[in-house]
N, C-alpha and C. Protein backbone atom coordinates (compact mmCIF):
# COMPACT_ATOMS: atom_id res chain seq x y z
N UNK A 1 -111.40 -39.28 148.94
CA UNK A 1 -110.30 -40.19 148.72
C UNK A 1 -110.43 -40.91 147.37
N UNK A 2 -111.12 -40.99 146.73
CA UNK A 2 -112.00 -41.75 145.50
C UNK A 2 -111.39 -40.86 144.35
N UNK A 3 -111.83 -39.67 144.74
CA UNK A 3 -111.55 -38.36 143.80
C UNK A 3 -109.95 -38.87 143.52
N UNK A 4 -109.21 -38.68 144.21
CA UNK A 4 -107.74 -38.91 144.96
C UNK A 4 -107.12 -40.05 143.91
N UNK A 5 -107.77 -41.13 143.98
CA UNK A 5 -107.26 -42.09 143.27
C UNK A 5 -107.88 -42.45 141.56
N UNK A 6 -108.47 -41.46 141.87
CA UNK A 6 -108.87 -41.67 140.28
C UNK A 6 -108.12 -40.86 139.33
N UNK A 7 -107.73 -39.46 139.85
CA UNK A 7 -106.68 -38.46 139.36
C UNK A 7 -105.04 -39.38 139.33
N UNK A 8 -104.82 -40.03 140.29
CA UNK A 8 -104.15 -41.07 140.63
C UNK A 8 -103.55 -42.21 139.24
N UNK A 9 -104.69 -42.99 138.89
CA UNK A 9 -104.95 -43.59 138.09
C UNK A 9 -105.14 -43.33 136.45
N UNK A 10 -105.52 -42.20 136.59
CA UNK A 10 -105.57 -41.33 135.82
C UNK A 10 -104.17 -40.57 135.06
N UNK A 11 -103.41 -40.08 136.05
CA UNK A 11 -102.38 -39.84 135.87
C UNK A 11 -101.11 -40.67 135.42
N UNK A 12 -101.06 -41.94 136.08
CA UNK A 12 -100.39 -43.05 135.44
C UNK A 12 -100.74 -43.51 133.87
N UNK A 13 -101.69 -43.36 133.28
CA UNK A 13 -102.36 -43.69 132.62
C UNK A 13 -101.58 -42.24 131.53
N UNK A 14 -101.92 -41.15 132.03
CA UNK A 14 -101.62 -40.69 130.89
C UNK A 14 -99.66 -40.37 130.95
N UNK A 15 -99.24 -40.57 131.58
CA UNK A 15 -97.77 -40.69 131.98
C UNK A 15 -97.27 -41.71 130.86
N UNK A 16 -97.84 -42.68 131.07
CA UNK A 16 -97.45 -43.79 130.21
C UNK A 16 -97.56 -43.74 128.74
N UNK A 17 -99.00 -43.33 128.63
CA UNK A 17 -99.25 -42.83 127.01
C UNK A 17 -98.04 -41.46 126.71
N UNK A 18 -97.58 -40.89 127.33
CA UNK A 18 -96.71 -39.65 127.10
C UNK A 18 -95.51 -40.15 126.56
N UNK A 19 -94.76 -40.84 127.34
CA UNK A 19 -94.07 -41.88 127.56
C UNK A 19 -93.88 -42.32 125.78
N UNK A 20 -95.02 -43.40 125.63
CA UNK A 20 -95.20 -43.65 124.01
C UNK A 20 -95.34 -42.95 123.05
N UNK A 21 -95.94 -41.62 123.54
CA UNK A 21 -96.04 -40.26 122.35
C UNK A 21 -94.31 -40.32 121.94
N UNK A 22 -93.45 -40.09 122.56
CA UNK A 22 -92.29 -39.88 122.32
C UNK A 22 -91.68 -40.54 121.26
N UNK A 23 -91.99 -42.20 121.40
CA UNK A 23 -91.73 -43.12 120.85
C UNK A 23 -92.18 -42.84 119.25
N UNK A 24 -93.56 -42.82 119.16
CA UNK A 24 -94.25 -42.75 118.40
C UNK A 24 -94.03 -41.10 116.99
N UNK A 25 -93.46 -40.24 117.81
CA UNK A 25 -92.63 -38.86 116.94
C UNK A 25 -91.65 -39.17 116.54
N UNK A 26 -90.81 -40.12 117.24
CA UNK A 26 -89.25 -40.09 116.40
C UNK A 26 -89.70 -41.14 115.31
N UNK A 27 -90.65 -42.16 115.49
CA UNK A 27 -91.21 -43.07 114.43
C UNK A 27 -91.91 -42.02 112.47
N UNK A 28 -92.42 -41.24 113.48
CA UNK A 28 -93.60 -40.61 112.65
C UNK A 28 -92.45 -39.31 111.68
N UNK A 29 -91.68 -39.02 112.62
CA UNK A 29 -91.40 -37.72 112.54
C UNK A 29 -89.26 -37.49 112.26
N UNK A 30 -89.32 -38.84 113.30
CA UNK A 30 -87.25 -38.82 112.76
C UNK A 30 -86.98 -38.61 114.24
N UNK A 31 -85.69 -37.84 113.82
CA UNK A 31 -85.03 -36.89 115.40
C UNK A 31 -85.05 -35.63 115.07
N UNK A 32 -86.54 -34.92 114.35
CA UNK A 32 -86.64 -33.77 114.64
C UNK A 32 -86.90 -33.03 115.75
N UNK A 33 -86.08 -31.62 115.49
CA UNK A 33 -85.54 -30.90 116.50
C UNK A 33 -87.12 -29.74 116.56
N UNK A 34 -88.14 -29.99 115.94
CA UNK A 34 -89.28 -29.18 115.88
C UNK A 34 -90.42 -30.12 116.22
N UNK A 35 -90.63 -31.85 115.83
CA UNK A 35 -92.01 -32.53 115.66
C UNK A 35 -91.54 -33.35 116.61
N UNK A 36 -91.50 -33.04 118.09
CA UNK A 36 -91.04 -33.66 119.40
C UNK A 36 -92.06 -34.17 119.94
N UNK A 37 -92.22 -35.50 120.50
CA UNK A 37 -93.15 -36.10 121.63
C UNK A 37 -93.83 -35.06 122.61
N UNK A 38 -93.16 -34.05 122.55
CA UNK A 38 -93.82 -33.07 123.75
C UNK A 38 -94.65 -32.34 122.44
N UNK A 39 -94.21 -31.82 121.56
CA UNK A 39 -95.43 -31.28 120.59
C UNK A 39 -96.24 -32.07 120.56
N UNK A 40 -96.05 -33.01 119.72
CA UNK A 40 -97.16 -33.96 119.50
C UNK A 40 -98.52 -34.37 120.30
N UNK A 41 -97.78 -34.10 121.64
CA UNK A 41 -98.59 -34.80 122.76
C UNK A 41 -99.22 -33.26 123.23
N UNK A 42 -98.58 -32.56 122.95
CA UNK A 42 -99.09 -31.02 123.62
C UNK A 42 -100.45 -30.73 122.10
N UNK A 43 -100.20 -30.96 121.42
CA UNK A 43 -101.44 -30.97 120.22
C UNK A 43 -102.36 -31.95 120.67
N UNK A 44 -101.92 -33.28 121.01
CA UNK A 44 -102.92 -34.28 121.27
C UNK A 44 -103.60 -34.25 122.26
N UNK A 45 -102.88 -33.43 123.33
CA UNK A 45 -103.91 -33.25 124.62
C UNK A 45 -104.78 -31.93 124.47
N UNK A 46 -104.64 -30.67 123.61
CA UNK A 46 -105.29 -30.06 123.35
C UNK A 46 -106.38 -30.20 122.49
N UNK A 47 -105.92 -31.28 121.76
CA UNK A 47 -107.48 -31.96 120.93
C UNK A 47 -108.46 -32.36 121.64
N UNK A 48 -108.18 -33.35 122.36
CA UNK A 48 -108.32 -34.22 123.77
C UNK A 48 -109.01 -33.22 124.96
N UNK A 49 -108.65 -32.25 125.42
CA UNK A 49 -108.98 -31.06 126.50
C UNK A 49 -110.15 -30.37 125.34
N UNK A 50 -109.78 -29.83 123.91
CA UNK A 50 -111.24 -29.04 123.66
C UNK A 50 -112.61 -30.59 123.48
N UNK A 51 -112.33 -31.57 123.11
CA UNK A 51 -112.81 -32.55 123.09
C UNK A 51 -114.08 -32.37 124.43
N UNK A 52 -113.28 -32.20 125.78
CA UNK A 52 -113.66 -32.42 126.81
C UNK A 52 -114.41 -31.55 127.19
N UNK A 53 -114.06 -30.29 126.97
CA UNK A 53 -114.79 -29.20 127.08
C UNK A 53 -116.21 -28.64 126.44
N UNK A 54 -115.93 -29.60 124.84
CA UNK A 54 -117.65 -29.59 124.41
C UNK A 54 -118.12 -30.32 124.89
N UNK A 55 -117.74 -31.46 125.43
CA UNK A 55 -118.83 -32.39 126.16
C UNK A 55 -119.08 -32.08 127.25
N UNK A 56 -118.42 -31.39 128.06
CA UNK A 56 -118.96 -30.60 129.45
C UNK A 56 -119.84 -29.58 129.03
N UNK A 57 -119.61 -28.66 128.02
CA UNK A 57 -120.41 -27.76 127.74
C UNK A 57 -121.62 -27.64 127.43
N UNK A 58 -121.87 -29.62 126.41
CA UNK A 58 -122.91 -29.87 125.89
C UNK A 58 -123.77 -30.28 127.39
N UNK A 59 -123.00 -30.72 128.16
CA UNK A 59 -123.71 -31.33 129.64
C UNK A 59 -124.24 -32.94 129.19
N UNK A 60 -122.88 -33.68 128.40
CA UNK A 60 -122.96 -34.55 127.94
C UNK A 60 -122.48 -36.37 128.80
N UNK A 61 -122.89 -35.94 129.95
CA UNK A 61 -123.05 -37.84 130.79
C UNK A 61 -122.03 -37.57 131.23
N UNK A 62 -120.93 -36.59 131.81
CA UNK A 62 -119.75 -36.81 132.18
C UNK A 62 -119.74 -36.46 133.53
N UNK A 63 -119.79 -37.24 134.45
CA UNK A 63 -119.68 -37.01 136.17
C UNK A 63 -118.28 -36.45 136.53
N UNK A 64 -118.70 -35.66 137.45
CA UNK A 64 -117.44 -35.26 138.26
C UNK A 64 -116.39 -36.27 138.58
N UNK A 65 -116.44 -37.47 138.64
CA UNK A 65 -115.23 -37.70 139.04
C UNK A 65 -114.78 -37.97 137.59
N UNK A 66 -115.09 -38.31 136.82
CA UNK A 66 -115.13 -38.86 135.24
C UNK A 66 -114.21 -37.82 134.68
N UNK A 67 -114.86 -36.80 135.14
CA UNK A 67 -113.73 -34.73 134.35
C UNK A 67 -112.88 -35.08 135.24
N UNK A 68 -112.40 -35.26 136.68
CA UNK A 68 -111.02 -35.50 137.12
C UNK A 68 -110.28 -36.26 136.51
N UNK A 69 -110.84 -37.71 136.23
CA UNK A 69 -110.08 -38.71 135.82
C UNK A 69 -109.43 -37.95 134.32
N UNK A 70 -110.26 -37.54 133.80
CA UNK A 70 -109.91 -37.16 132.29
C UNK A 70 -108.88 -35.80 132.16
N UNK A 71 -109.07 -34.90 133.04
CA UNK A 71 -108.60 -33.55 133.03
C UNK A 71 -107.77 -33.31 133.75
N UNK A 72 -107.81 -33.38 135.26
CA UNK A 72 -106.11 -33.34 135.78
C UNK A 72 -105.39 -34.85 135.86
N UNK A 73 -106.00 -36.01 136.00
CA UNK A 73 -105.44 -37.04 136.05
C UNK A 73 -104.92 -37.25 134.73
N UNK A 74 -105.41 -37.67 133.63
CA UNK A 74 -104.70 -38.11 131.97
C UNK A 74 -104.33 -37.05 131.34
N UNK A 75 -105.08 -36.33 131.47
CA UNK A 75 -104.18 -35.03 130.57
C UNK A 75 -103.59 -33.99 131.28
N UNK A 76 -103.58 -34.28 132.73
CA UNK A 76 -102.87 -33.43 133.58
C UNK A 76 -101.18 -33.88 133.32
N UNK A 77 -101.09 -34.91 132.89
CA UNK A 77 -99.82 -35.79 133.52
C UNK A 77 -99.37 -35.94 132.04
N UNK A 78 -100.26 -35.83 130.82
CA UNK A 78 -99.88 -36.57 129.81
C UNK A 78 -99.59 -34.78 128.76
N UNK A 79 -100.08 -33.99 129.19
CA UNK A 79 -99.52 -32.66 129.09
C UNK A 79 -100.22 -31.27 129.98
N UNK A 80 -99.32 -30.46 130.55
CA UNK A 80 -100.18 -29.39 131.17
C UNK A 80 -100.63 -28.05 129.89
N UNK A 81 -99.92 -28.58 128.77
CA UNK A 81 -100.46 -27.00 127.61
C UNK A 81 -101.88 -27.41 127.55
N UNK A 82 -102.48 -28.81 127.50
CA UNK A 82 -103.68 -28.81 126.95
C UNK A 82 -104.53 -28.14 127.79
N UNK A 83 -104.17 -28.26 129.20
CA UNK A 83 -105.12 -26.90 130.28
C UNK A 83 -104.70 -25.84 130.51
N UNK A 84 -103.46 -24.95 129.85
CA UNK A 84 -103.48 -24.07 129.01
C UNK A 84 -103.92 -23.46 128.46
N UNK A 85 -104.57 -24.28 127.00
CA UNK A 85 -104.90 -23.86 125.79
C UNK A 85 -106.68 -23.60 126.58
N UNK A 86 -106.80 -24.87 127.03
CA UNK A 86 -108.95 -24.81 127.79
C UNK A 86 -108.62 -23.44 128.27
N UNK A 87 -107.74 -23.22 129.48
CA UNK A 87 -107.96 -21.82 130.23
C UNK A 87 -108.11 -20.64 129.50
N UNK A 88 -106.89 -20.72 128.70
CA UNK A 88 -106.71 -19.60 128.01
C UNK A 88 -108.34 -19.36 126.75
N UNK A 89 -108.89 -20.27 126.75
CA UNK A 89 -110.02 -20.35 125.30
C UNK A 89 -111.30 -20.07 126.26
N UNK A 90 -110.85 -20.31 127.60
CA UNK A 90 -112.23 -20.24 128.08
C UNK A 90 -112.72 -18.78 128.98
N UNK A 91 -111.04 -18.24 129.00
CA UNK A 91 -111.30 -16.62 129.64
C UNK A 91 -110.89 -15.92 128.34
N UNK A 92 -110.59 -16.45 127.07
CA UNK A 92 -110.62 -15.30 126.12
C UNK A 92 -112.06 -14.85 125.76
N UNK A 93 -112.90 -16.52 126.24
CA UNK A 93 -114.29 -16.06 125.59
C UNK A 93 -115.12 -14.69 127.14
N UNK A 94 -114.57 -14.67 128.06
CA UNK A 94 -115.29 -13.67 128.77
C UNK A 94 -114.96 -12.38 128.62
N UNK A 95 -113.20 -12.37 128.27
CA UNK A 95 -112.66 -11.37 128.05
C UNK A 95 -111.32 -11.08 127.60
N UNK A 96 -111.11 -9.83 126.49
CA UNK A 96 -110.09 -9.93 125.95
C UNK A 96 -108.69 -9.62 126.93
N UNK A 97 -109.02 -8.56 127.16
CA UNK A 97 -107.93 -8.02 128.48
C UNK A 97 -107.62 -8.87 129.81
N UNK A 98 -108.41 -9.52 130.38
CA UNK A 98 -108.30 -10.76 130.87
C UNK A 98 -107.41 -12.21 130.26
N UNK A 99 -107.90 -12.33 129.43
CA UNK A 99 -106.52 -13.23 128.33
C UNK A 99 -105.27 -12.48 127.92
N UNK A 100 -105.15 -11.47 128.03
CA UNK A 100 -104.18 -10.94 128.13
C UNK A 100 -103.16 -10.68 129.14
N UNK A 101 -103.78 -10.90 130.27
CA UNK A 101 -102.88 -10.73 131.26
C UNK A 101 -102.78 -12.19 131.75
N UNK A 102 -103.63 -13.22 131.73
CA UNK A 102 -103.27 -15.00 131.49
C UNK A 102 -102.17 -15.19 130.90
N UNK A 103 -102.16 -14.96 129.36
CA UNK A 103 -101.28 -14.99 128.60
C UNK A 103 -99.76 -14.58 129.52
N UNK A 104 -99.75 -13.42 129.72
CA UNK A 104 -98.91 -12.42 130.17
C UNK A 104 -98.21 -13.23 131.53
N UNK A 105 -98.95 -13.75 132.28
CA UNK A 105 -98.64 -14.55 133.30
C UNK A 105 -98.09 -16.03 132.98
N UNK A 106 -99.19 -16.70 132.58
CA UNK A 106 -98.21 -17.61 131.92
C UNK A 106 -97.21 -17.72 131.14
N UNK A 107 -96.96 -16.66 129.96
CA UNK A 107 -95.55 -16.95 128.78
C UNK A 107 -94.69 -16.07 129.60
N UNK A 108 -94.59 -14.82 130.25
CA UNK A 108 -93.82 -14.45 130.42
C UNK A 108 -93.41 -14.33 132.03
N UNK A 109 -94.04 -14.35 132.87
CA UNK A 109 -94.15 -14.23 134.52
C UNK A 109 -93.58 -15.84 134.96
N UNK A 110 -94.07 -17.06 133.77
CA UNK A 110 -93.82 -18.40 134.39
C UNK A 110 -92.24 -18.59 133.87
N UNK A 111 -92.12 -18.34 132.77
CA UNK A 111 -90.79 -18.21 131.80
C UNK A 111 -89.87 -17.42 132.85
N UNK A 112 -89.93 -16.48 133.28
CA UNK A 112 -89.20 -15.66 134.54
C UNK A 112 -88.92 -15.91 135.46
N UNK A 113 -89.93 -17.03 136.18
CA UNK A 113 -89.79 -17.66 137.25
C UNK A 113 -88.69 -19.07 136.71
N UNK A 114 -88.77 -19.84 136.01
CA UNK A 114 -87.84 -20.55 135.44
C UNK A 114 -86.67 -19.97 135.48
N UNK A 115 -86.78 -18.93 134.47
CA UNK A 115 -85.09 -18.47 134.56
C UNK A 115 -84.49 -18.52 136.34
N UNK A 116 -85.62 -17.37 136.86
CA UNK A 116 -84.85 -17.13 138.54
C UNK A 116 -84.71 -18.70 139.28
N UNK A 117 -85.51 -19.70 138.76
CA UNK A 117 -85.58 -20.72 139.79
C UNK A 117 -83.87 -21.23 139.50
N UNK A 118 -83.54 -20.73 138.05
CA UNK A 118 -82.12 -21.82 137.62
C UNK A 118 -81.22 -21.23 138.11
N UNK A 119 -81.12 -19.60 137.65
CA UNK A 119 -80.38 -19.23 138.40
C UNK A 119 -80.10 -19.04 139.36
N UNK A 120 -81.44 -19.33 140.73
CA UNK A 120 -80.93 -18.98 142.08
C UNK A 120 -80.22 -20.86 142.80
N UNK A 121 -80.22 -21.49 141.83
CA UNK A 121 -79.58 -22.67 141.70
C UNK A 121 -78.46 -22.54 141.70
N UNK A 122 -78.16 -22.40 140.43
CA UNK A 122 -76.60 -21.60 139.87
C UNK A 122 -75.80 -21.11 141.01
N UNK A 123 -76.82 -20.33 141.52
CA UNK A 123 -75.87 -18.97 142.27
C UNK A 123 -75.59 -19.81 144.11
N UNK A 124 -76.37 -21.05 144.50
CA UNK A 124 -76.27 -21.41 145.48
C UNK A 124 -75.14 -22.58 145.49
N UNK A 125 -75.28 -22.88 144.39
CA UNK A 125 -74.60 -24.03 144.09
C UNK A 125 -73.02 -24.27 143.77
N UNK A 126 -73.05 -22.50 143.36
CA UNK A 126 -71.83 -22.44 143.06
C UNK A 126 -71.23 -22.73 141.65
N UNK A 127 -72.30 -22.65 140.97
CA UNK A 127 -72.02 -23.02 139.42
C UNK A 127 -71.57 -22.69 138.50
């Protein structure tokens, strides 16, 4: 239950900072139609996620609940590319053909499922 509320807490936390990323691109950046709060924040949590990953790797003081709080709680919520980019970096390093079909699943199998989810919307809805 601990676990629970720290992902919890965690997640609010990075919701909110997301929230301000937005703010902070149209400041930095205008009302560009390319340097969006979701980029920004999708770069910043991938900095943030490989960040996390050398320090797990190094086996650097970080407790299990500590990687929840940090990994699906704040950067779960504050972007999902940055566990993405870890997954994808961390099965390219076992294998190429294996990242390939990740890849393959995520850009194009999840992208597919989007389309069908809208259109079986569309088509119920009467749209």
């Amino acid at each position: 239950m601990n676990q629970i509320l720290l992902i919890a807490l965690g997640g609010s936390i990075g919701a909110s900072f997301r929230f301000l990323t937005g703010f902070l691109a149209v400041k930095l950046f205008g009302k560009s139609e390319v340097m969006t709060g979701t980029v920004l924040a999708n770069i910043i949590g991938c900095l943030l996620a490989g960040i996390l990953l050398g320090l797990v790797s190094a086996e650097l003081l970080l407790t299990q609940s500590e990687i929840l709080f940090l990994t699906i709680g704040l950067l779960g919520s504050y972007t999902s590319f940055s566990t993405f980019a870890l997954e994808a970096y961390q099965i390219g390093k076992q294998s190429v053909l294996k990242l390939f079909v990740y890849l393959f699943l995520q850009l194009v199998v999840a992208f597919l499922a989007t389309i069908s989810g809208y259109g079986f919307i569309q088509l119920i809805s009467g749209a």
